[in-house]
Protein backbone atom coordinates (compact mmCIF):
# COMPACT_ATOMS: atom_id res chain seq x y z
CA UNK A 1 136.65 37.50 91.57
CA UNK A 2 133.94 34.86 90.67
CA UNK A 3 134.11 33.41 94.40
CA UNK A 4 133.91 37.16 96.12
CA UNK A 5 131.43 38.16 93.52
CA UNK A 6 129.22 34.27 94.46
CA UNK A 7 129.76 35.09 98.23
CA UNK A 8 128.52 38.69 98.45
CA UNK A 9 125.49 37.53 96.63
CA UNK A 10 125.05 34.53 99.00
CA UNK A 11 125.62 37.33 102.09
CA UNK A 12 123.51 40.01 100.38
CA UNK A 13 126.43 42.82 100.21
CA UNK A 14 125.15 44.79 97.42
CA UNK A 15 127.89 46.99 97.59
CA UNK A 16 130.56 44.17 96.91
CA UNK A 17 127.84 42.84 94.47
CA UNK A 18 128.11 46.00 92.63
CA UNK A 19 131.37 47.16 92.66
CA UNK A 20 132.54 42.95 91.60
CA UNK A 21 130.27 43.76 88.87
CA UNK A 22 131.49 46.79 87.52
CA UNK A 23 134.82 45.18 87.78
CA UNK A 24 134.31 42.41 85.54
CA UNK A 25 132.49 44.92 83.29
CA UNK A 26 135.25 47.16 83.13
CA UNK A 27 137.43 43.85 82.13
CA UNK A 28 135.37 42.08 79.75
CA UNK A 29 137.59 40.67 76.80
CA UNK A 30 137.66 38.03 74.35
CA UNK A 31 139.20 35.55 76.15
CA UNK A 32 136.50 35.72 78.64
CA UNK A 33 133.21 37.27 78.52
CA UNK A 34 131.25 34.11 77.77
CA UNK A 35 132.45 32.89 81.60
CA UNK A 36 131.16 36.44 82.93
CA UNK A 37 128.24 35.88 81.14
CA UNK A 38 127.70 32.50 82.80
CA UNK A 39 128.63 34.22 86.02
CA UNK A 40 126.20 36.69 86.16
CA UNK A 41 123.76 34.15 84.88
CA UNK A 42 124.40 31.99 87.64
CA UNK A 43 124.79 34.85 90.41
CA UNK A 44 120.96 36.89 89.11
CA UNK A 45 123.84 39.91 88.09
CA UNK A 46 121.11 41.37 85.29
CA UNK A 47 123.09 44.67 85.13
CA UNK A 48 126.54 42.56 84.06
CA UNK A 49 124.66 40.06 81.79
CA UNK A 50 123.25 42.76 80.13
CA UNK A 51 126.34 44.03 79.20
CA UNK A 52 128.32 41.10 78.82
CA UNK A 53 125.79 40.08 76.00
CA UNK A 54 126.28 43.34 74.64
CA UNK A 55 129.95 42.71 74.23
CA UNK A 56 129.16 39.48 73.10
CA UNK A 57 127.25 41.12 70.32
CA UNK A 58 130.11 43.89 69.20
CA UNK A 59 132.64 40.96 68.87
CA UNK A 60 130.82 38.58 67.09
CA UNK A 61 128.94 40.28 64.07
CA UNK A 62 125.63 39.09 62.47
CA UNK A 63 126.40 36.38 59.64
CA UNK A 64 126.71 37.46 55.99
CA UNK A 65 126.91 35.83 52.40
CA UNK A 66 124.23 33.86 50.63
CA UNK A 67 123.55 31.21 53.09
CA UNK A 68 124.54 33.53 56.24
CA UNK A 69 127.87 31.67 56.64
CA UNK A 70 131.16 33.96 57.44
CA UNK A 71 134.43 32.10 57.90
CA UNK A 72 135.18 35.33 59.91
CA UNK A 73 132.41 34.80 62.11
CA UNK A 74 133.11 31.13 62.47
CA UNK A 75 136.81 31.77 63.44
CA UNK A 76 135.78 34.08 66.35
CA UNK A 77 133.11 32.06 67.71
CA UNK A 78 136.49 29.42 68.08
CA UNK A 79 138.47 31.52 69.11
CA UNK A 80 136.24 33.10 72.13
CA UNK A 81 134.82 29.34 73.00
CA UNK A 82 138.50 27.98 72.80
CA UNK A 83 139.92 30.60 75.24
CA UNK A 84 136.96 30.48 77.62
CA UNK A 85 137.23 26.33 77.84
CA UNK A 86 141.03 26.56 78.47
């Protein structure tokens, strides 16, 4: 998907653009919405960023305790970078 989604950009086919976008919307997960961040960072996509930071958001809660430090929060922020660097 990232290289049809790169390539309709590059070529201008909004329609591609769009429905490659919705897509990876539809599919965000876990395992890898920082990479479709990145991708529709790197491809101008504001529509997908927007809601991949979104998701981003929902899955990782604000921090809480004294000092703002959640071993919760810490495990998922390894767990989401470890499956998007694998």
């Amino acid at each position: 998907m990232e290289a049809v989604l790169t390539l309709a950009v590059r070529w201008q086919l909004d329609q591609v653009v769009d429905a490659c976008c919705s897509f990876l919307g539809d599919h965000l997960r876990p395992s890898n919405c920082l990479a479709v961040l990145r991708l529709a960072a790197d491809n101008d996509c504001s529509g997908l960023k927007s809601v991949a930071r979104f998701y981003i958001a929902v899955i990782i809660p604000p921090p809480v305790g004294e000092a703002g430090f959640s071993i919760a929060r810490l495990c998922t922020h390894v767990r989401v970078c470890v499956c998007v660097c694998v």
